[in-house]
PDB file of N, CA and C in Angstrom:
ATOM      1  N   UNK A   1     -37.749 -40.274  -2.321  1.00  0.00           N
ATOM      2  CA  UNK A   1     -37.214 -38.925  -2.364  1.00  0.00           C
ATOM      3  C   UNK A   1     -36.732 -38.529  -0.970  1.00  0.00           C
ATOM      4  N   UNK A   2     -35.665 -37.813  -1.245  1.00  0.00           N
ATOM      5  CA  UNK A   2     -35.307 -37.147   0.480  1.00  0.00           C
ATOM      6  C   UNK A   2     -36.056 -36.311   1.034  1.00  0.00           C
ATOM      7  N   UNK A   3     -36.105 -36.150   2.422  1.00  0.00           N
ATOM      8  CA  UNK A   3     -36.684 -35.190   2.777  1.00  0.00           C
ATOM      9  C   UNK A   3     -35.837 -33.755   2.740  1.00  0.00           C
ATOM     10  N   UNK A   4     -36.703 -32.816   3.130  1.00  0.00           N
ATOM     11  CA  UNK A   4     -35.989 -31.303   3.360  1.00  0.00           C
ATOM     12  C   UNK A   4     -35.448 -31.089   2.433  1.00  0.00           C
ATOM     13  N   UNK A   5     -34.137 -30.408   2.680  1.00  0.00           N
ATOM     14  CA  UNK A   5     -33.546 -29.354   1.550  1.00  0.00           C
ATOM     15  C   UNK A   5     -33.081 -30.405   0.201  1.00  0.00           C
ATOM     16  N   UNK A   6     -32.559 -31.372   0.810  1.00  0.00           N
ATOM     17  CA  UNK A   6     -32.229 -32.455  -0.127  1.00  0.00           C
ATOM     18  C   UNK A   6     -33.210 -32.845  -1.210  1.00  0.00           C
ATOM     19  N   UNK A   7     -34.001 -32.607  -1.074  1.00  0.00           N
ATOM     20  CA  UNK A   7     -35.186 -32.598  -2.272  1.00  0.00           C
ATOM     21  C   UNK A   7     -35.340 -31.831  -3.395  1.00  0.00           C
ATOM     22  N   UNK A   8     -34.704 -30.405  -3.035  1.00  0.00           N
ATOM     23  CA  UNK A   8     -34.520 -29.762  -3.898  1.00  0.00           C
ATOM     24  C   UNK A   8     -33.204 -29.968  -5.385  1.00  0.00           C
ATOM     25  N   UNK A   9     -33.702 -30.722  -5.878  1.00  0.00           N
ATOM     26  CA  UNK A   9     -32.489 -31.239  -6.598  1.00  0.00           C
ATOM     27  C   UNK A   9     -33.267 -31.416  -7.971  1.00  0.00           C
ATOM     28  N   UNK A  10     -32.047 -31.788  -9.341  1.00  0.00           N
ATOM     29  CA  UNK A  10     -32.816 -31.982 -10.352  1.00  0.00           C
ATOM     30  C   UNK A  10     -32.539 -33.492 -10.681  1.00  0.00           C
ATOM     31  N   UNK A  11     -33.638 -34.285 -10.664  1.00  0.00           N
ATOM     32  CA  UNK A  11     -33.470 -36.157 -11.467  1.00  0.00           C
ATOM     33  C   UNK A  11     -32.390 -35.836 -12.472  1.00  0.00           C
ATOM     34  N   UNK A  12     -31.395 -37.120 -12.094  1.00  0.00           N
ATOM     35  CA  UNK A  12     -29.941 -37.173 -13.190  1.00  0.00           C
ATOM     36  C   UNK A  12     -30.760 -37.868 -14.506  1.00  0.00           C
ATOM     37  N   UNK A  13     -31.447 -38.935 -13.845  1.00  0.00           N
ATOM     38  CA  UNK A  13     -31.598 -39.628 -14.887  1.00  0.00           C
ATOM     39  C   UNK A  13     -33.187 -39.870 -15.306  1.00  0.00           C
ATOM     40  N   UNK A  14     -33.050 -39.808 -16.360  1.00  0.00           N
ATOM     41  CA  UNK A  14     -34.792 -39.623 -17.147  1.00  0.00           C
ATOM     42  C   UNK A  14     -35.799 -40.875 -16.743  1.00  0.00           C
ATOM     43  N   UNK A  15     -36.924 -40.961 -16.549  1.00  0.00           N
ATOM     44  CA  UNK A  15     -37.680 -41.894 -16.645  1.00  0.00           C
ATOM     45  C   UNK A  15     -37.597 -42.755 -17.813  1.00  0.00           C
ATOM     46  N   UNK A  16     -38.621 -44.214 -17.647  1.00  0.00           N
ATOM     47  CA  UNK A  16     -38.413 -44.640 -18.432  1.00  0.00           C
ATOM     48  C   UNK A  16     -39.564 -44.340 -19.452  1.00  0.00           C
ATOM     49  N   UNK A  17     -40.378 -44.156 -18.976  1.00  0.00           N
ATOM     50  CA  UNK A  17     -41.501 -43.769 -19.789  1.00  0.00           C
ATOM     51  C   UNK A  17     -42.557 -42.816 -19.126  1.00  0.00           C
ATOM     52  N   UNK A  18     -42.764 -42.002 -20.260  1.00  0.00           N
ATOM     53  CA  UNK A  18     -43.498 -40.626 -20.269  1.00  0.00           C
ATOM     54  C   UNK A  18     -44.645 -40.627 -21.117  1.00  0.00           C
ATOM     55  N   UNK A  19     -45.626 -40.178 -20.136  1.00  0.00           N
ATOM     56  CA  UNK A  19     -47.037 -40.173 -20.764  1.00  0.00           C
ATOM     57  C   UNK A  19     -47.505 -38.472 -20.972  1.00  0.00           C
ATOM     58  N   UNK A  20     -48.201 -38.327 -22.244  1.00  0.00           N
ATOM     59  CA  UNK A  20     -48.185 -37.498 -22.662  1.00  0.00           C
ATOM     60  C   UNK A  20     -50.002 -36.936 -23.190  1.00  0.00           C
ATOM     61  N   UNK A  21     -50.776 -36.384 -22.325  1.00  0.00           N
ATOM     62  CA  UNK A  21     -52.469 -36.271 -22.927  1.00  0.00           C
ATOM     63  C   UNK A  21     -52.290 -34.829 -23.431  1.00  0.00           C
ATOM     64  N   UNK A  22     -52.871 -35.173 -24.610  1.00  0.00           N
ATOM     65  CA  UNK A  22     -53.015 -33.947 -25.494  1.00  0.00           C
ATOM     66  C   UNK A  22     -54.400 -33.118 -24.872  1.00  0.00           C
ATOM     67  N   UNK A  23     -54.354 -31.966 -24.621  1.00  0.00           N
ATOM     68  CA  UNK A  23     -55.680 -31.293 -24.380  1.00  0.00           C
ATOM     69  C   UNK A  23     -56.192 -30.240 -25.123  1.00  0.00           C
ATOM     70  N   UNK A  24     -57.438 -29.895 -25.325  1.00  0.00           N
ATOM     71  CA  UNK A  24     -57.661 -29.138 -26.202  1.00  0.00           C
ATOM     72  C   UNK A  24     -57.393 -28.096 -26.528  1.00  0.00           C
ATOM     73  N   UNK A  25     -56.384 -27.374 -25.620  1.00  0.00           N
ATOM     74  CA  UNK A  25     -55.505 -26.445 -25.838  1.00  0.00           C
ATOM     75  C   UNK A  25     -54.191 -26.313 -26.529  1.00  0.00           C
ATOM     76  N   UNK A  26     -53.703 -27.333 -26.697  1.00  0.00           N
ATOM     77  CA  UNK A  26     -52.482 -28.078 -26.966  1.00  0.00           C
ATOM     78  C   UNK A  26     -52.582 -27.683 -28.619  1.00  0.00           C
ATOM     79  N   UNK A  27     -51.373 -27.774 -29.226  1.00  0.00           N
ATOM     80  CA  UNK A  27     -51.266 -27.701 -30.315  1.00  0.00           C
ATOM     81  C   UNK A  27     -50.653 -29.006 -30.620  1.00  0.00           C
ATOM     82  N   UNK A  28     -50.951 -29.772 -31.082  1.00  0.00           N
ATOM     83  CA  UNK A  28     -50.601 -31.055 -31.863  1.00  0.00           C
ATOM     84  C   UNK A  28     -48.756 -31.368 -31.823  1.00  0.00           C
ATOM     85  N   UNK A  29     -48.536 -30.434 -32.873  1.00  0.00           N
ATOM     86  CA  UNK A  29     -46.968 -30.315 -33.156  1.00  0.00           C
ATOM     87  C   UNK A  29     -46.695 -30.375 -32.128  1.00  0.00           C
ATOM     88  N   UNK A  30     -46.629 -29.127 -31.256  1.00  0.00           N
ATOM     89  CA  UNK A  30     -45.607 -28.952 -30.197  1.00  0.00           C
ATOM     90  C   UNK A  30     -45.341 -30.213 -29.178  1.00  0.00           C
ATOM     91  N   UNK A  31     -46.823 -31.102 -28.778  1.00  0.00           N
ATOM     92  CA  UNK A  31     -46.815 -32.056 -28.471  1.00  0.00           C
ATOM     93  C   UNK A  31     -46.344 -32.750 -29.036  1.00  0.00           C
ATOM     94  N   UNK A  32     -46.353 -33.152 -30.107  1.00  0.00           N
ATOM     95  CA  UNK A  32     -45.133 -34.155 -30.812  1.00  0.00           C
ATOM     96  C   UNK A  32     -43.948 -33.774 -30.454  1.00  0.00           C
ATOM     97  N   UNK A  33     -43.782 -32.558 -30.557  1.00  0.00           N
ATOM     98  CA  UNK A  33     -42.467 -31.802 -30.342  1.00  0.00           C
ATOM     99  C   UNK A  33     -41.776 -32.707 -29.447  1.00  0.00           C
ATOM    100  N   UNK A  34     -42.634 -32.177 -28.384  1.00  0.00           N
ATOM    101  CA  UNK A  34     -42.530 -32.616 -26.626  1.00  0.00           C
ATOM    102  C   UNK A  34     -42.366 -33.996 -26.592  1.00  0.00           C
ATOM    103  N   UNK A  35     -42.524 -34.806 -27.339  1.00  0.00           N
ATOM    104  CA  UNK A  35     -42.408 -36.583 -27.016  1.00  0.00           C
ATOM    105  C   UNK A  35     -40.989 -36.826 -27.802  1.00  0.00           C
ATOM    106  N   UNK A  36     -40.715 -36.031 -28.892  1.00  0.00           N
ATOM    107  CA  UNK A  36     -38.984 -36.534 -29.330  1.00  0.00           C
ATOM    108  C   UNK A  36     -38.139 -35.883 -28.585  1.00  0.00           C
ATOM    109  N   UNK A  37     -38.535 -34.667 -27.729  1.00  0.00           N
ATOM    110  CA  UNK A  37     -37.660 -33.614 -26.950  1.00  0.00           C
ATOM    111  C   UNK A  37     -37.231 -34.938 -25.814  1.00  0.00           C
ATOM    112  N   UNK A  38     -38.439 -35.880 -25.168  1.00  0.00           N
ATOM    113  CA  UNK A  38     -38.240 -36.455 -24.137  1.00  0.00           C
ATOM    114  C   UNK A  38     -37.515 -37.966 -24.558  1.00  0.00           C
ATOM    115  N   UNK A  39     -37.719 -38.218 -26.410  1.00  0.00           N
ATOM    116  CA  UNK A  39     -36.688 -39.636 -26.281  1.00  0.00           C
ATOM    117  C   UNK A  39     -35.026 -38.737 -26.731  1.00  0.00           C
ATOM    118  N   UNK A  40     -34.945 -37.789 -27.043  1.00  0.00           N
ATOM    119  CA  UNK A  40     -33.486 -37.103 -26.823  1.00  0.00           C
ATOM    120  C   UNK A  40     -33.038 -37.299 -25.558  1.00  0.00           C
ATOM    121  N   UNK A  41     -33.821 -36.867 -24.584  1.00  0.00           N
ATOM    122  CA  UNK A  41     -33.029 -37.173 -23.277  1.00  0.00           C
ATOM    123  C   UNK A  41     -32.797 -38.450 -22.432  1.00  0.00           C
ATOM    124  N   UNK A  42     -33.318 -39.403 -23.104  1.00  0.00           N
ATOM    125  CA  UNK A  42     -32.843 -40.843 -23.425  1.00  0.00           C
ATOM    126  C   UNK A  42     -34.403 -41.375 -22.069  1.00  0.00           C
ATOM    127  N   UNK A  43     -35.550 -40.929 -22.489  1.00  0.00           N
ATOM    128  CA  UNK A  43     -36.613 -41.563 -22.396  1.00  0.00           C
ATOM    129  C   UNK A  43     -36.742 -42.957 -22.986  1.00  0.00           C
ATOM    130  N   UNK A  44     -37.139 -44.106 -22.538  1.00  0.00           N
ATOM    131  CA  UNK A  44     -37.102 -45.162 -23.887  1.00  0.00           C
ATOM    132  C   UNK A  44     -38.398 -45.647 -24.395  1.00  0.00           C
ATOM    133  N   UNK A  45     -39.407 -45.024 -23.789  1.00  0.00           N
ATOM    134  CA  UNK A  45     -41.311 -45.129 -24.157  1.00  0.00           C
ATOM    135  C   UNK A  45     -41.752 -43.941 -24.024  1.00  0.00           C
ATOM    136  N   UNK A  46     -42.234 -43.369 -24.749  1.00  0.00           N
ATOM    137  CA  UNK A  46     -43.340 -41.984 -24.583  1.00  0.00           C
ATOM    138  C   UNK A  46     -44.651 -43.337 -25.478  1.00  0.00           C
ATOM    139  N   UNK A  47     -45.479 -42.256 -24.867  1.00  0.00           N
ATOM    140  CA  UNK A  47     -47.564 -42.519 -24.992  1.00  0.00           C
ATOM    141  C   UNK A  47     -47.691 -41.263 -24.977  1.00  0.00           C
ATOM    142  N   UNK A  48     -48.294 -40.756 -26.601  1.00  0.00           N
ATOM    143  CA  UNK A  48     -49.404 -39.699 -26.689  1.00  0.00           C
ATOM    144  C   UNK A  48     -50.557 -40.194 -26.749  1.00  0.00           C
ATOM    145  N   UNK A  49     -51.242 -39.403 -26.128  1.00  0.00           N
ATOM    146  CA  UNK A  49     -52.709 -39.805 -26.163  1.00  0.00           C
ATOM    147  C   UNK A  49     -53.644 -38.838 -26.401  1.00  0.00           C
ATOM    148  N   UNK A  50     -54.057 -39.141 -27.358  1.00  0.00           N
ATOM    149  CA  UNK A  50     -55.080 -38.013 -28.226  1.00  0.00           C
ATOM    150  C   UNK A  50     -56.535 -38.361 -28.045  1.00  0.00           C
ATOM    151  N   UNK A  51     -57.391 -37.654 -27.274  1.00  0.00           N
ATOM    152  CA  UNK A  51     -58.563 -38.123 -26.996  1.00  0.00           C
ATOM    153  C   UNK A  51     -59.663 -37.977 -27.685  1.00  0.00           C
ATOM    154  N   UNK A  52     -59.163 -37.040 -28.534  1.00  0.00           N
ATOM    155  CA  UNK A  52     -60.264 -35.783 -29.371  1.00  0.00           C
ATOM    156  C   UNK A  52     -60.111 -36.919 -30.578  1.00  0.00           C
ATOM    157  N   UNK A  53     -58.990 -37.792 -30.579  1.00  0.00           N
ATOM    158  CA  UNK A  53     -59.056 -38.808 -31.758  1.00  0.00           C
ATOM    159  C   UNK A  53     -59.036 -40.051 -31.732  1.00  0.00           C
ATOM    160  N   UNK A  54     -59.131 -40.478 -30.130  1.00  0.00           N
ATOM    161  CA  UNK A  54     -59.157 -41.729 -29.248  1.00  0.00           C
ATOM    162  C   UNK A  54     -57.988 -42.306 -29.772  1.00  0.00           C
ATOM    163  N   UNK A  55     -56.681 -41.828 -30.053  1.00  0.00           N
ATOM    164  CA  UNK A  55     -55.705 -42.434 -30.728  1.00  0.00           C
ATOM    165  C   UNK A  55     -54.682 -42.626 -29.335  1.00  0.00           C
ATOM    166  N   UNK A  56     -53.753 -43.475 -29.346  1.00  0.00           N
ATOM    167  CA  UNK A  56     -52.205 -43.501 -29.074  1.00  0.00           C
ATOM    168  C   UNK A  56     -51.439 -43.784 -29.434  1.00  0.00           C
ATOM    169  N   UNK A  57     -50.076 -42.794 -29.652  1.00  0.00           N
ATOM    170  CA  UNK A  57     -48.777 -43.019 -30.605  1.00  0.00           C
ATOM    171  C   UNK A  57     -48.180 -43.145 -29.727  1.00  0.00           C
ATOM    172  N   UNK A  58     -47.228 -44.354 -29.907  1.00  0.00           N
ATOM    173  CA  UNK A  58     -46.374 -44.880 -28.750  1.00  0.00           C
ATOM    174  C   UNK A  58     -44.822 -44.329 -29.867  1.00  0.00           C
ATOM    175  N   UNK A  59     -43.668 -43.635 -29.017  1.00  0.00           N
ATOM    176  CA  UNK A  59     -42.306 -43.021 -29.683  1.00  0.00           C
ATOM    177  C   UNK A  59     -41.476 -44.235 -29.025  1.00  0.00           C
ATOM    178  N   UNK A  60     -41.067 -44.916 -29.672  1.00  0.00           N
ATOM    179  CA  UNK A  60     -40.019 -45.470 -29.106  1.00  0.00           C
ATOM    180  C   UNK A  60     -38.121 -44.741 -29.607  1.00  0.00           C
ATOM    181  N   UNK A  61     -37.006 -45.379 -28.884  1.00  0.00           N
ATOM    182  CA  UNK A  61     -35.657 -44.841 -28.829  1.00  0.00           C
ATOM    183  C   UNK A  61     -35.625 -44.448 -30.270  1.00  0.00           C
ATOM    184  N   UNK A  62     -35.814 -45.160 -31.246  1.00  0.00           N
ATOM    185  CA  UNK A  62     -35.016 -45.153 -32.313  1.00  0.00           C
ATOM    186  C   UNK A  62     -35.911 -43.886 -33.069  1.00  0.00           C
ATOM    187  N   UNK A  63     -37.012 -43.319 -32.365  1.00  0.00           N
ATOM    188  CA  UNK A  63     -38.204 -42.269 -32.781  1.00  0.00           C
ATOM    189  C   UNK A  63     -38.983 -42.479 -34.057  1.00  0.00           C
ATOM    190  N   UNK A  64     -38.915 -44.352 -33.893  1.00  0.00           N
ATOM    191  CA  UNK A  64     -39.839 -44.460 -34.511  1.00  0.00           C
ATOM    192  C   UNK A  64     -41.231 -44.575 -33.773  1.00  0.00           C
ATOM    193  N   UNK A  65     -42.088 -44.410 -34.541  1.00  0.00           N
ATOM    194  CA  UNK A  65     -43.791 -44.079 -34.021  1.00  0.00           C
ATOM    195  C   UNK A  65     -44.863 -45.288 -34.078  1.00  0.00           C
ATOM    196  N   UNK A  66     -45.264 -45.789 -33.322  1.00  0.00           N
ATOM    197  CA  UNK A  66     -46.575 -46.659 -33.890  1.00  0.00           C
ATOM    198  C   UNK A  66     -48.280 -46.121 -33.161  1.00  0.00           C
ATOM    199  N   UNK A  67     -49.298 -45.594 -34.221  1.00  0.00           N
ATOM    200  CA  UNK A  67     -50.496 -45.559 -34.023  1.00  0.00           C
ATOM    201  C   UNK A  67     -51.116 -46.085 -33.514  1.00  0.00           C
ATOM    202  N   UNK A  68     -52.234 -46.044 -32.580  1.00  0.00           N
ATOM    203  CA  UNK A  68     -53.119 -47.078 -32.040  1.00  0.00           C
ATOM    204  C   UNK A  68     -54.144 -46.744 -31.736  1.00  0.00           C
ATOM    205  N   UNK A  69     -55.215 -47.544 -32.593  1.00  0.00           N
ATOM    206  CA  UNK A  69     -56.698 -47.025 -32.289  1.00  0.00           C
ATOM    207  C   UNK A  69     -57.462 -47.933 -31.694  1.00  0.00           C
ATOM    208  N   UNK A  70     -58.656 -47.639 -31.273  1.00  0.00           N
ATOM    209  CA  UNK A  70     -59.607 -48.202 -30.976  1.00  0.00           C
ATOM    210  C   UNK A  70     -59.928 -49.831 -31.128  1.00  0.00           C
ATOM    211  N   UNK A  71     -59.248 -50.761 -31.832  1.00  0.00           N
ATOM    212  CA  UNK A  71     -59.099 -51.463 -31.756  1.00  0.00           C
ATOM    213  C   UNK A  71     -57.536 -52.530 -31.781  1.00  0.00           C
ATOM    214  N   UNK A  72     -56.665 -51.656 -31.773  1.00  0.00           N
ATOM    215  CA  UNK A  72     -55.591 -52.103 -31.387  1.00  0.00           C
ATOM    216  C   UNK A  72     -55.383 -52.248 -29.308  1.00  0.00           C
ATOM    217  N   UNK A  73     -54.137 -52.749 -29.046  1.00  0.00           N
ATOM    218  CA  UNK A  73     -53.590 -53.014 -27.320  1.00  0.00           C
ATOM    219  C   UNK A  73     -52.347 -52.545 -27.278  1.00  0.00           C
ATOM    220  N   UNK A  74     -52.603 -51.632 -26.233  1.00  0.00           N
ATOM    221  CA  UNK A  74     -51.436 -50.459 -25.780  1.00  0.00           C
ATOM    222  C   UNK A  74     -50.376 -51.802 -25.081  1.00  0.00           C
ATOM    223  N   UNK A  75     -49.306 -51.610 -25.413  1.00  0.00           N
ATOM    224  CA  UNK A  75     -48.313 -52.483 -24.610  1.00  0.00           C
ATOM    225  C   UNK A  75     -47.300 -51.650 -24.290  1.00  0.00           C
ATOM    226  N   UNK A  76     -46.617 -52.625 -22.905  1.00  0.00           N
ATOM    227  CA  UNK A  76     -45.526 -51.702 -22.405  1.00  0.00           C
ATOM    228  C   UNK A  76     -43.730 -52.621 -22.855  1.00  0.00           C
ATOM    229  N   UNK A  77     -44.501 -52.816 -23.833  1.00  0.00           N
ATOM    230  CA  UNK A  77     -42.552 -53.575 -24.463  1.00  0.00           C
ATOM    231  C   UNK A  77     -41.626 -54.001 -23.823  1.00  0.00           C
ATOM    232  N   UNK A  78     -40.334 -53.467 -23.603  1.00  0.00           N
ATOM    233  CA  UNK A  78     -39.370 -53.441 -22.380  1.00  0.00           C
ATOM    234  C   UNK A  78     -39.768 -53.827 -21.484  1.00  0.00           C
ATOM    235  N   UNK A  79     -39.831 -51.975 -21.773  1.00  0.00           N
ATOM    236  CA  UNK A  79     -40.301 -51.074 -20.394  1.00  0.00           C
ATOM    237  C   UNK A  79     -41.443 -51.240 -18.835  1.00  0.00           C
ATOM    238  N   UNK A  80     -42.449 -51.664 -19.794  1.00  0.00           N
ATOM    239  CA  UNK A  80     -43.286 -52.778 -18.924  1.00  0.00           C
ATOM    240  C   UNK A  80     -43.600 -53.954 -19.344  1.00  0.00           C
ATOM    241  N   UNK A  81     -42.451 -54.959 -19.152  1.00  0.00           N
ATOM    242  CA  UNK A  81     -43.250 -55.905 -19.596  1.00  0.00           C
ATOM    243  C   UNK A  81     -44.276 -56.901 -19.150  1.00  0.00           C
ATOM    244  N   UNK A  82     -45.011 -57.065 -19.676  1.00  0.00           N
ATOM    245  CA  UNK A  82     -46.293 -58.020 -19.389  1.00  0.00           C
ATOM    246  C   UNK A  82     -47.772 -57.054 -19.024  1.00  0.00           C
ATOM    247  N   UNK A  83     -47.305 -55.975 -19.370  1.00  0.00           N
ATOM    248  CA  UNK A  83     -48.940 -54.930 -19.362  1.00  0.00           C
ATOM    249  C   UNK A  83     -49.131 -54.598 -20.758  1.00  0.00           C
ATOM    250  N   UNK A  84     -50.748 -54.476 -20.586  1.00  0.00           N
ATOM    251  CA  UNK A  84     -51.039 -54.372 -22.120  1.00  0.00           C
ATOM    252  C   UNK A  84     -52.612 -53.874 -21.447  1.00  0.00           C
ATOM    253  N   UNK A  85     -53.094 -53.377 -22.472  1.00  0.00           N
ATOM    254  CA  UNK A  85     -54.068 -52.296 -21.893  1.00  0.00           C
ATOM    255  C   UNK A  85     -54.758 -51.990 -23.284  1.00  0.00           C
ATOM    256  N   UNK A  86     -56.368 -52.575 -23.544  1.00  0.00           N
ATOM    257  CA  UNK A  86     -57.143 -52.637 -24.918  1.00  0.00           C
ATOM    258  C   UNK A  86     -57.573 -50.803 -25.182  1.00  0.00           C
ATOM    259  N   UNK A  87     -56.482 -49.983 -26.237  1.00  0.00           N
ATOM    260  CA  UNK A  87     -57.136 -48.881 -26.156  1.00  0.00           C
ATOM    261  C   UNK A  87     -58.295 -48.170 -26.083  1.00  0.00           C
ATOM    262  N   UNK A  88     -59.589 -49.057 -26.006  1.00  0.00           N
ATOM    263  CA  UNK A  88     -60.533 -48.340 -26.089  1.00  0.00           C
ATOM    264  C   UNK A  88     -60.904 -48.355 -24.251  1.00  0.00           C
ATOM    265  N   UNK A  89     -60.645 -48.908 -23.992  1.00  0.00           N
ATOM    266  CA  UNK A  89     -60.283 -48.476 -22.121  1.00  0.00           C
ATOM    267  C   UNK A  89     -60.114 -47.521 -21.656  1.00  0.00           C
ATOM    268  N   UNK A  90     -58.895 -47.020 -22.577  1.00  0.00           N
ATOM    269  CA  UNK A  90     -58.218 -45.823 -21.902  1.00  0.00           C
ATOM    270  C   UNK A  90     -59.470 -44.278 -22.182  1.00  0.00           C
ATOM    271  N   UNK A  91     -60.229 -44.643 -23.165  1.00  0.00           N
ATOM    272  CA  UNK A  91     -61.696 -43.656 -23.615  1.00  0.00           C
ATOM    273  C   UNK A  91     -62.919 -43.829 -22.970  1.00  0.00           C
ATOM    274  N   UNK A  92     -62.851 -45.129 -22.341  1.00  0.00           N
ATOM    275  CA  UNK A  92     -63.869 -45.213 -22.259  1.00  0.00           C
ATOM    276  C   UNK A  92     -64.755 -44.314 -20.762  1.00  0.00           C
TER     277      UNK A  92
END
């Protein structure tokens, strides 16, 4: 990032992936909301992570969804490839 005034600027271009923890304040939906709001802007991995249900739904481009519990492995596809991460880690 630049320093000084030059910093003040807005990112052209979106990350590639956005992580998303649901908290107990959170309303579910809107958080879902919030993970297709971010593959519209051409995100290409969102991770929700629901703790209250030890779950993670990974959104990929096409907004399709895949679940992952406690005995499934979080992977980073593409986006990261060669990380993978046993969800019950991320709870423990």
């Amino acid at each position: 990032m630049p320093r000084g005034a030059d910093r003040d600027f807005f990112v052209r271009h979106p990350p590639d992936l956005a992580i998303e923890v649901v908290s107990p304040s959170d309303r579910l939906r809107a958080v879902r909301a919030k993970c297709l709001a971010y593959l519209d802007a051409g995100v290409h991995l969102v991770w929700l992570v629901e703790p209250k249900h030890q779950r993670v739904t990974v959104y990929l481009p096409d907004r399709s969804t895949r679940a992952l519990g406690l005995g499934d492995t979080l992977d980073g596809g593409a986006v990261l490839p060669g990380f993978s991460l046993p969800v019950t880690e991320i709870f423990d």
